[in-house]
N, C-alpha and C. Protein backbone atom coordinates (compact mmCIF):
# COMPACT_ATOMS: atom_id res chain seq x y z
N UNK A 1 -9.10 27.50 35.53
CA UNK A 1 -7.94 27.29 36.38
C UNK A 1 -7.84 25.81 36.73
N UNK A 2 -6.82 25.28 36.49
CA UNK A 2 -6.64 23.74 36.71
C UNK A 2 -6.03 23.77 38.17
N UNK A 3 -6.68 22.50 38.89
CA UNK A 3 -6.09 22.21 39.87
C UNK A 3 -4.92 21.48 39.96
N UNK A 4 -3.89 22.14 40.87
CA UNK A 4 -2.55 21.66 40.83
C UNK A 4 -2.12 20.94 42.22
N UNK A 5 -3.40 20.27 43.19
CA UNK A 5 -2.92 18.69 43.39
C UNK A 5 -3.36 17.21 43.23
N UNK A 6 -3.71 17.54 41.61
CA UNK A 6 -3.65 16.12 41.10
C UNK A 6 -2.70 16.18 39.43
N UNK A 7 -2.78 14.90 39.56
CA UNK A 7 -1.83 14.91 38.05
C UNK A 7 -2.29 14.39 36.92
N UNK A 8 -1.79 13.94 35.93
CA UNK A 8 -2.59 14.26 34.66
C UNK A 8 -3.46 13.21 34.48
N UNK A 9 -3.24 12.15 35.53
CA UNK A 9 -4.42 11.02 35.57
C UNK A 9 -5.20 10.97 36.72
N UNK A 10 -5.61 12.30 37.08
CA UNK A 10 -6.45 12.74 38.18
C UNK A 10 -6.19 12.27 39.33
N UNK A 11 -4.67 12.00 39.75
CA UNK A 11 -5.04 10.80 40.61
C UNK A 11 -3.94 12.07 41.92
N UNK A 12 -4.47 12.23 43.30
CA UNK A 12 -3.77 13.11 44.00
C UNK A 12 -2.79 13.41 43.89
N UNK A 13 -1.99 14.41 44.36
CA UNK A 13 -0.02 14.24 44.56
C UNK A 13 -0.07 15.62 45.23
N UNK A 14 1.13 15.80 46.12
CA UNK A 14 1.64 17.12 46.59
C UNK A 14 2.72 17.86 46.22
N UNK A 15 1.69 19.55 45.55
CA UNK A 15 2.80 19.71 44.51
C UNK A 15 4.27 20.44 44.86
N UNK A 16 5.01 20.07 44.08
CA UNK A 16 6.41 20.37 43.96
C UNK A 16 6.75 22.19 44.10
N UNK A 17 7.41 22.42 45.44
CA UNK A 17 7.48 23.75 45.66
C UNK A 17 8.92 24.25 45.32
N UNK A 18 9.81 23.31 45.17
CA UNK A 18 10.89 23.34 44.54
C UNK A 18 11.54 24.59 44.30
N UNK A 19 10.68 24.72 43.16
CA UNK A 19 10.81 26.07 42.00
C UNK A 19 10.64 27.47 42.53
N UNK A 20 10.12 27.52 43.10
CA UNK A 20 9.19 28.63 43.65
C UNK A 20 10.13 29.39 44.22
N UNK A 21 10.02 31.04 44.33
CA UNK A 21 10.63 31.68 45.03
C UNK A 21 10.22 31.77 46.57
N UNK A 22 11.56 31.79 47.25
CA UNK A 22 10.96 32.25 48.54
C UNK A 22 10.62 33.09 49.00
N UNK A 23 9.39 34.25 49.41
CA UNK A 23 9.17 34.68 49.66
C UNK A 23 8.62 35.20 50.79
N UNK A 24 8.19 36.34 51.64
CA UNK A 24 7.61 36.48 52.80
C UNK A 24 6.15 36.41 52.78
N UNK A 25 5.12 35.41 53.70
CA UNK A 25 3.48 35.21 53.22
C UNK A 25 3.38 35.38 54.48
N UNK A 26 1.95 35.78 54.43
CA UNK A 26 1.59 35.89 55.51
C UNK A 26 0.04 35.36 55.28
N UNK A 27 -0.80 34.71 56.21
CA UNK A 27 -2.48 34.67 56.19
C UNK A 27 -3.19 35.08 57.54
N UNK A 28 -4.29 35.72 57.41
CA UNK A 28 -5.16 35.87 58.37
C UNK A 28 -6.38 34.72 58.33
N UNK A 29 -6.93 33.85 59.03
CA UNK A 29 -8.26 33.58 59.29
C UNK A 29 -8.97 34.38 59.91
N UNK A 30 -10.63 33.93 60.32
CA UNK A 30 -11.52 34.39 61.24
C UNK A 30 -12.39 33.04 61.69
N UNK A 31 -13.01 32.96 63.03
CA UNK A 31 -14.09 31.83 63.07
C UNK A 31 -14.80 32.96 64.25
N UNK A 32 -16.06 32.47 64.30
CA UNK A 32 -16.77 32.88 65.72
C UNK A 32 -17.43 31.46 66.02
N UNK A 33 -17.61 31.48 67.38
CA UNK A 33 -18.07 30.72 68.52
C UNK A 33 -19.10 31.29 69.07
N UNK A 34 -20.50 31.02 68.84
CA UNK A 34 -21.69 31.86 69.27
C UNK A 34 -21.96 30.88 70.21
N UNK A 35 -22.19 31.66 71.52
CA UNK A 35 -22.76 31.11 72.81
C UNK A 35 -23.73 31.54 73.46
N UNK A 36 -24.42 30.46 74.31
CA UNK A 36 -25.86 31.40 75.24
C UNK A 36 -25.18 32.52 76.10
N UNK A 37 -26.42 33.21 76.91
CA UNK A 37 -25.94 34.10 77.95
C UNK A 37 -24.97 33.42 79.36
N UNK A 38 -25.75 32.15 79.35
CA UNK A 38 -24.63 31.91 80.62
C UNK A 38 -23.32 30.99 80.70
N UNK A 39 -22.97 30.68 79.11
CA UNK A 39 -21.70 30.33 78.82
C UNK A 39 -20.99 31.53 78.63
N UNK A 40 -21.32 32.72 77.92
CA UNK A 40 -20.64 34.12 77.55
C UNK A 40 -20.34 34.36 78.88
N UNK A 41 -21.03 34.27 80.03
CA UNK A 41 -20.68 35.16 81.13
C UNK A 41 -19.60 34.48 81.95
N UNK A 42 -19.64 32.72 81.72
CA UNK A 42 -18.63 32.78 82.67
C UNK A 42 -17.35 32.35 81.99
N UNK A 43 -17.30 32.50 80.51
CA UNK A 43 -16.00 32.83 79.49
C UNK A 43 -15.50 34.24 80.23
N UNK A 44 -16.14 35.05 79.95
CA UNK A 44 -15.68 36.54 80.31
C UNK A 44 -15.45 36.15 81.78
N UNK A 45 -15.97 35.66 83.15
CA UNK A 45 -15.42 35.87 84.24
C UNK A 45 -14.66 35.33 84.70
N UNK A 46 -14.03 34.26 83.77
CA UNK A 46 -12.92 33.02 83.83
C UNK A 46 -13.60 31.84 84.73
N UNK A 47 -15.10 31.87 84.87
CA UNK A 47 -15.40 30.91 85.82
C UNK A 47 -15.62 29.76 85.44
N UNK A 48 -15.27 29.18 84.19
CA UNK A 48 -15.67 27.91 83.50
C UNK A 48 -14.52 26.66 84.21
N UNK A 49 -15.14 25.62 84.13
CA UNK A 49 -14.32 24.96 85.35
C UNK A 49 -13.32 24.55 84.94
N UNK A 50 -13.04 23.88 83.34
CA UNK A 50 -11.67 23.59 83.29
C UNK A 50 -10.61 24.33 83.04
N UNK A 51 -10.90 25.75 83.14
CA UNK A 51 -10.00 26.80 83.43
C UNK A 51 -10.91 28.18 82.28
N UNK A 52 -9.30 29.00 82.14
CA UNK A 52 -9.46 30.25 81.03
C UNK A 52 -9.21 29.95 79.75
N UNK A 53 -10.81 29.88 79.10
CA UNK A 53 -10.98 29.50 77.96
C UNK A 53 -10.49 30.22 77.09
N UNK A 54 -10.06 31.24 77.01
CA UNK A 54 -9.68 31.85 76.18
C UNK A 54 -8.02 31.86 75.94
N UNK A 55 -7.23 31.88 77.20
CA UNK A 55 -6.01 31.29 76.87
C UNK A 55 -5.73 29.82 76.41
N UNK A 56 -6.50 28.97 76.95
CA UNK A 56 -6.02 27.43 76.20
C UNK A 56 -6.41 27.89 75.04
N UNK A 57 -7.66 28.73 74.53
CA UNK A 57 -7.93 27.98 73.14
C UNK A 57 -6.73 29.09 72.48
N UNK A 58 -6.12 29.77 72.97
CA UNK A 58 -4.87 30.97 72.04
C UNK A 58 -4.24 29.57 71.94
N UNK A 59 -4.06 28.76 72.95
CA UNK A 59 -2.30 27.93 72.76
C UNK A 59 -2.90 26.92 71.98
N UNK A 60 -4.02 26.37 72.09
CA UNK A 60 -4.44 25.47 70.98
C UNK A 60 -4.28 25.82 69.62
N UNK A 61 -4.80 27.12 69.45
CA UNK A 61 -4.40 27.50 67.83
C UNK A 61 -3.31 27.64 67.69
N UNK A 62 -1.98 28.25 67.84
CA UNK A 62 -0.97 27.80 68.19
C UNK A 62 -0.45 26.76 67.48
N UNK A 63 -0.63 25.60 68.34
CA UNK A 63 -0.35 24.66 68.15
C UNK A 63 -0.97 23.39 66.98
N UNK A 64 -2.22 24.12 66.62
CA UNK A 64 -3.06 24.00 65.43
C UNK A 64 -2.34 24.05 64.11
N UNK A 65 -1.12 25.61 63.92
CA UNK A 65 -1.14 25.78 63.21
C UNK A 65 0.29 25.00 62.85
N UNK A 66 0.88 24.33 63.95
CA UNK A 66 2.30 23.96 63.80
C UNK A 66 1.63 22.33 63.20
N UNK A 67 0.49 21.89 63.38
CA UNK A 67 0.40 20.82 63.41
C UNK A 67 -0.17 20.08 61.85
N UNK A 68 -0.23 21.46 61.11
CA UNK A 68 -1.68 21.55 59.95
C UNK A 68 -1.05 20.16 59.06
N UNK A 69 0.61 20.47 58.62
CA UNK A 69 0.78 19.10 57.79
C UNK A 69 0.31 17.58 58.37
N UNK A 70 -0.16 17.77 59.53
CA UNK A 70 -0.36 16.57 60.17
C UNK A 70 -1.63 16.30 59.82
N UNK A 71 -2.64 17.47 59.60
CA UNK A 71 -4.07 16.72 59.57
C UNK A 71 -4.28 16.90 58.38
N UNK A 72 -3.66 18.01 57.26
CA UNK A 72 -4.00 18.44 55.82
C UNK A 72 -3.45 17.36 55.08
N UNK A 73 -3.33 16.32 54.43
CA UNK A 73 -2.78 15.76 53.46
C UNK A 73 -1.54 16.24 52.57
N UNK A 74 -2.21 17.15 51.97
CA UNK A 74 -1.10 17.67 51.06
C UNK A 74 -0.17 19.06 51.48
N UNK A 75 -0.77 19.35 52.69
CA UNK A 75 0.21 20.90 53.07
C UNK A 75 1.28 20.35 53.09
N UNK A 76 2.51 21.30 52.81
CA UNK A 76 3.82 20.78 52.91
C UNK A 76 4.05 21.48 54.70
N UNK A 77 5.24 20.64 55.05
CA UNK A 77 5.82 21.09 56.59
C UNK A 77 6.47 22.14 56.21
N UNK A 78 6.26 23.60 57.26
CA UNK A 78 6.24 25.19 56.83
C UNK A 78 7.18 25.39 58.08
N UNK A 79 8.56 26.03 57.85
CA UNK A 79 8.59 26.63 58.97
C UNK A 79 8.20 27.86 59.37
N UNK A 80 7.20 27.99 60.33
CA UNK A 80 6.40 29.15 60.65
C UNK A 80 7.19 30.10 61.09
N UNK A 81 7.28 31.96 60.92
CA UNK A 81 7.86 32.52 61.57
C UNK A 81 7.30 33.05 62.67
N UNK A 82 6.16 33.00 62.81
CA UNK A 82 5.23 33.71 63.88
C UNK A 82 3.81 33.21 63.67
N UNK A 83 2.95 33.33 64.90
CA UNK A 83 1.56 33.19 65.06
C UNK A 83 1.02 33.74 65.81
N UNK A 84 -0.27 34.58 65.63
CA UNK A 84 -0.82 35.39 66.64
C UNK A 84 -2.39 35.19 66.63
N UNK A 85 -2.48 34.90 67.59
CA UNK A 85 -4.55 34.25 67.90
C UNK A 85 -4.70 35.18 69.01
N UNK A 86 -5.90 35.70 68.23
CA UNK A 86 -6.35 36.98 69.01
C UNK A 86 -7.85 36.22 69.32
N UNK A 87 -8.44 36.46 70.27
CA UNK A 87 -9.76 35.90 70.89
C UNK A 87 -10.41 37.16 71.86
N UNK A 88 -11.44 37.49 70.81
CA UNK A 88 -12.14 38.62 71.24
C UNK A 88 -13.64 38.02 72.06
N UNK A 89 -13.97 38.70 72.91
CA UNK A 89 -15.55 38.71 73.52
C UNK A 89 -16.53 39.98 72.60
N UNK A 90 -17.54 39.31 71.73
CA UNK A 90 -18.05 40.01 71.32
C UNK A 90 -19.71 40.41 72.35
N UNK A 91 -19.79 41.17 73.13
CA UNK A 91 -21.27 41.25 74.13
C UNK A 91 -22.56 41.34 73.29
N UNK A 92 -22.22 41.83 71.46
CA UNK A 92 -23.34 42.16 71.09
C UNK A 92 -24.20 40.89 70.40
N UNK A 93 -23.23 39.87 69.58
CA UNK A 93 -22.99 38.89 69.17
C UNK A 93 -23.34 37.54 70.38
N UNK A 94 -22.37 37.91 71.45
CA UNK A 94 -22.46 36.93 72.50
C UNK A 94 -21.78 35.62 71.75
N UNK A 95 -20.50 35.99 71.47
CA UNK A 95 -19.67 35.46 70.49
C UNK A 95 -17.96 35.51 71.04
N UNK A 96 -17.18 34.61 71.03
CA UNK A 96 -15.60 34.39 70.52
C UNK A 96 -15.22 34.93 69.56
N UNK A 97 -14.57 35.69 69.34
CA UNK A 97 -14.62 36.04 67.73
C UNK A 97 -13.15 35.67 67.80
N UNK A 98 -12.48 34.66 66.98
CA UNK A 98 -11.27 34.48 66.53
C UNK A 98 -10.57 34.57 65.36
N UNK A 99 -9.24 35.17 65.76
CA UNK A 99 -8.33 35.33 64.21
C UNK A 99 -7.00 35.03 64.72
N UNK A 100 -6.82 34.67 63.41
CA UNK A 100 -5.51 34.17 63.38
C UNK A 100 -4.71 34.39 62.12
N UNK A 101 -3.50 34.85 62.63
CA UNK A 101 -2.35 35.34 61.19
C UNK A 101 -0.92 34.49 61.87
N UNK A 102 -0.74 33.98 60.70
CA UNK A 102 0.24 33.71 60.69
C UNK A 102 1.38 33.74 59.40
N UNK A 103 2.79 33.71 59.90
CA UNK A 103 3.49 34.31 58.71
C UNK A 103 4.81 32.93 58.62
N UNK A 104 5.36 33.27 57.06
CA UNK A 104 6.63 32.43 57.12
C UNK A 104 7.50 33.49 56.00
N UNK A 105 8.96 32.78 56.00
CA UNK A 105 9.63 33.23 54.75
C UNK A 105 9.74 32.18 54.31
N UNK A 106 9.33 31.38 52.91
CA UNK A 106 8.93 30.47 52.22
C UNK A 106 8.88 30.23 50.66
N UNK A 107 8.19 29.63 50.53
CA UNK A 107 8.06 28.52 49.26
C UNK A 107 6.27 28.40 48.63
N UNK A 108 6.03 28.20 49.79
CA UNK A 108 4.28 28.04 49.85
C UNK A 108 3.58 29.07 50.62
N UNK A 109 2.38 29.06 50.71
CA UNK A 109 1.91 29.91 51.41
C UNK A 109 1.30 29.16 52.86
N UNK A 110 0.21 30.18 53.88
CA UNK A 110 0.31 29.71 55.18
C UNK A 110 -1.33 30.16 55.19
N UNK A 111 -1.89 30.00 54.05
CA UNK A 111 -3.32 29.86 54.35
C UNK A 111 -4.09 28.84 55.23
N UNK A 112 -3.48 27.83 55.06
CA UNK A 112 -4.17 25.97 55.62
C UNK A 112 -3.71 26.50 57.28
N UNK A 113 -2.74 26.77 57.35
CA UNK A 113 -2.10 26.85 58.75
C UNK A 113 -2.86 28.14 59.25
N UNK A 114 -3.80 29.04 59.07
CA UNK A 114 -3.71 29.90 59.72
C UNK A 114 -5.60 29.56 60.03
N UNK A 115 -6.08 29.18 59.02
CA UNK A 115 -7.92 28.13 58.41
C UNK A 115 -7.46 27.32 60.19
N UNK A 116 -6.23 26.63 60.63
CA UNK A 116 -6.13 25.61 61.34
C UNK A 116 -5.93 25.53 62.24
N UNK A 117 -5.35 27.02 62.64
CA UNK A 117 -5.13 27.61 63.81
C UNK A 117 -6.50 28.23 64.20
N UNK A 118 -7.34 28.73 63.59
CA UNK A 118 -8.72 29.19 63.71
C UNK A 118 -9.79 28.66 64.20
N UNK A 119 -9.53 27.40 63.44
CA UNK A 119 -10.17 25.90 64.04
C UNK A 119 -9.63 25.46 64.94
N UNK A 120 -8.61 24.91 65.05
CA UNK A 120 -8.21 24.75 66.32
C UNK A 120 -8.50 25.22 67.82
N UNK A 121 -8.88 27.04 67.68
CA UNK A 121 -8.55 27.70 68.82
C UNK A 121 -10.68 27.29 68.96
N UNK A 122 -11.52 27.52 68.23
CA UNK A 122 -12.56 27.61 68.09
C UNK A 122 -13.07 26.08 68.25
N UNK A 123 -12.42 24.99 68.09
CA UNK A 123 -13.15 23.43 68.66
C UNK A 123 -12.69 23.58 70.28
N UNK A 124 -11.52 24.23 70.62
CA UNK A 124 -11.24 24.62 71.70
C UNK A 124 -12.14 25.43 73.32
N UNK A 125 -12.30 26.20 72.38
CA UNK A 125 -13.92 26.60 73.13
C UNK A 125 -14.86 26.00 73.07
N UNK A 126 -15.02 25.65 72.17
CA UNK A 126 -16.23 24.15 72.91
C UNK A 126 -16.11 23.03 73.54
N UNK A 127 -14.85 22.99 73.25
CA UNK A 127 -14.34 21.54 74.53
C UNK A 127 -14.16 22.30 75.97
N UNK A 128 -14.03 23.56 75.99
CA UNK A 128 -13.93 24.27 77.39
C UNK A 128 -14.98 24.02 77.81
N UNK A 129 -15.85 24.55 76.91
CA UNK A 129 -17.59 24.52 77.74
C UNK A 129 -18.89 23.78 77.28
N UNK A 130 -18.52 23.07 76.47
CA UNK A 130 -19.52 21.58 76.41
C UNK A 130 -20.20 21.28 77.29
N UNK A 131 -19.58 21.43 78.69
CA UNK A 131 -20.29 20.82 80.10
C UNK A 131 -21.32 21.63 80.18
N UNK A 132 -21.18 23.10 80.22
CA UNK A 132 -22.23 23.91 79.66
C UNK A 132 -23.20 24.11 79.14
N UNK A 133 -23.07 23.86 77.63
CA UNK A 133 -23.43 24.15 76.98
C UNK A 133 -23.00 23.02 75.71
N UNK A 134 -24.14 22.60 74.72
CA UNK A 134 -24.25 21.68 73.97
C UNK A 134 -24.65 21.67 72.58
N UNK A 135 -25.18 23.32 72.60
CA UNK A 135 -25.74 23.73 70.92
C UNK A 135 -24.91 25.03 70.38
N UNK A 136 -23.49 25.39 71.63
CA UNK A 136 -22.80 26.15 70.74
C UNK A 136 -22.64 25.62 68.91
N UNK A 137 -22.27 26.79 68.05
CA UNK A 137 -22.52 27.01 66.98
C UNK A 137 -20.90 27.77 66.72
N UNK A 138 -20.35 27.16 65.89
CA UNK A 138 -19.03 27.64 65.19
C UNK A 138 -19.49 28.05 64.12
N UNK A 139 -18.88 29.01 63.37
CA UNK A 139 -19.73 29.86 62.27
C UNK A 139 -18.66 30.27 61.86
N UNK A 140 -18.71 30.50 60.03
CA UNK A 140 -18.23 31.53 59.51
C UNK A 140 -16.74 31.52 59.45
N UNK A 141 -15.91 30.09 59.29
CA UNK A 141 -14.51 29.91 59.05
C UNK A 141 -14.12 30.77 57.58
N UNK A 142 -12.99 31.61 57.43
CA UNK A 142 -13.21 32.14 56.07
C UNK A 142 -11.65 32.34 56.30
N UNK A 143 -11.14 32.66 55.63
CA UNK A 143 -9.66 33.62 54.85
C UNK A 143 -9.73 34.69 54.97
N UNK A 144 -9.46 35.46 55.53
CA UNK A 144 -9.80 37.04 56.06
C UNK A 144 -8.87 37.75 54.69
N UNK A 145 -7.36 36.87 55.07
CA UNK A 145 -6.32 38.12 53.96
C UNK A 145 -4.89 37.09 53.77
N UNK A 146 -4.33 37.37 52.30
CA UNK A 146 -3.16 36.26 52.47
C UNK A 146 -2.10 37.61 51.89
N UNK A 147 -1.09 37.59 52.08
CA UNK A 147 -0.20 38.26 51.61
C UNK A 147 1.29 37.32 50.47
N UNK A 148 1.77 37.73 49.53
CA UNK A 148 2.84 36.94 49.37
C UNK A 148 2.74 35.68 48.52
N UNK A 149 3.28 35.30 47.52
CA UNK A 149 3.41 34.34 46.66
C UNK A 149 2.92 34.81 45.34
N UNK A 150 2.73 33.90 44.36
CA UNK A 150 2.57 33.52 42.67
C UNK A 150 1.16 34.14 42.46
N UNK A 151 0.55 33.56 43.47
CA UNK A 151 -0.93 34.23 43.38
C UNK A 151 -1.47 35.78 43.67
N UNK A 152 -0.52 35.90 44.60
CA UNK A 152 -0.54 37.42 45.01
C UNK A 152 -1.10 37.69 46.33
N UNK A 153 -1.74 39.27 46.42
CA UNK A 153 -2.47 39.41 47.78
C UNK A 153 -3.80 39.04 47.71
N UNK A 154 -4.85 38.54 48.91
CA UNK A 154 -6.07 38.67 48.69
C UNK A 154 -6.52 39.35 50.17
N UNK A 155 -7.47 39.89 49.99
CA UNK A 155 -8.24 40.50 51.09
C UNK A 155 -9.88 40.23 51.15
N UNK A 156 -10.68 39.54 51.87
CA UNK A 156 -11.57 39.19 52.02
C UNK A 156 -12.90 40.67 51.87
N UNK A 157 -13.51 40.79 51.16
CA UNK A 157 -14.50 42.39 50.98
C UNK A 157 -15.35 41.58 52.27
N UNK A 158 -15.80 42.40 53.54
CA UNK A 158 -16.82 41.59 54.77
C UNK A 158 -17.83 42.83 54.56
């Protein structure tokens, strides 16, 4: 399979979506945020001081994912139709567990944007509680599921 963003003199470019049908895509990410016992506890009791970590880091991803052509090089600017960052407390894990889907009707797909919204929401929680805590551990960024385009569907086997 040849890679299609560089050109025939290896040299980068962003490729031409032109052609492409538009279609409806959709992507899921995942990240977790593994924390000690007494950062988990005061995530869950909202007692962390620069507020509720778990809502900034929803609006951070969010805003992660509106932002992706800005930090990706070659993503093209997507208009997004929706985004949804879900931020779970895992007690067994002692974990954030984050996902993120997001969808467009398009040209390209919304994998980078959804990888960015994931990240996003997940550097987020550690800027909540850094003061905290200093050896949190982000883990396990992946592609959960993409729906839509040339390539087709994929679904991550976990």
């Amino acid at each position: 399979m040849d890679f299609t963003h560089f050109d025939d003199n290896g040299k980068a470019k962003m490729v031409n979506v032109g052609d492409k049908d538009i279609t409806k895509r959709s992507a899921t990410a995942g990240v977790s945020v593994l924390v000690n016992a007494e950062t988990f506890a005061l995530i869950k009791s909202g007692g962390m001081k620069k507020g509720d970590v778990l809502t900034v880091a929803q609006i951070a991803g969010i805003m992660g994912a509106k932002r992706t052509p800005d930090l990706i090089p070659m993503c093209h600017p997507i208009l997004i139709d929706g985004v949804n960052l879900n931020l779970n407390l895992d007690n067994e894990k002692q974990a954030v567990e984050i996902l993120a889907t997001v969808s467009c009707t398009g040209r390209t797909g919304v994998e980078m944007e959804a990888l960015t919204a994931a990240s996003t929401a997940a550097l987020t929680v550690y800027d909540m509680c850094k003061a905290v805590q200093k050896d949190m551990v982000i883990t396990n960024l992946r592609l959960i599921q993409k729906t839509g385009g040339v390539h087709g569907d994929f679904t991550r086997e976990e």
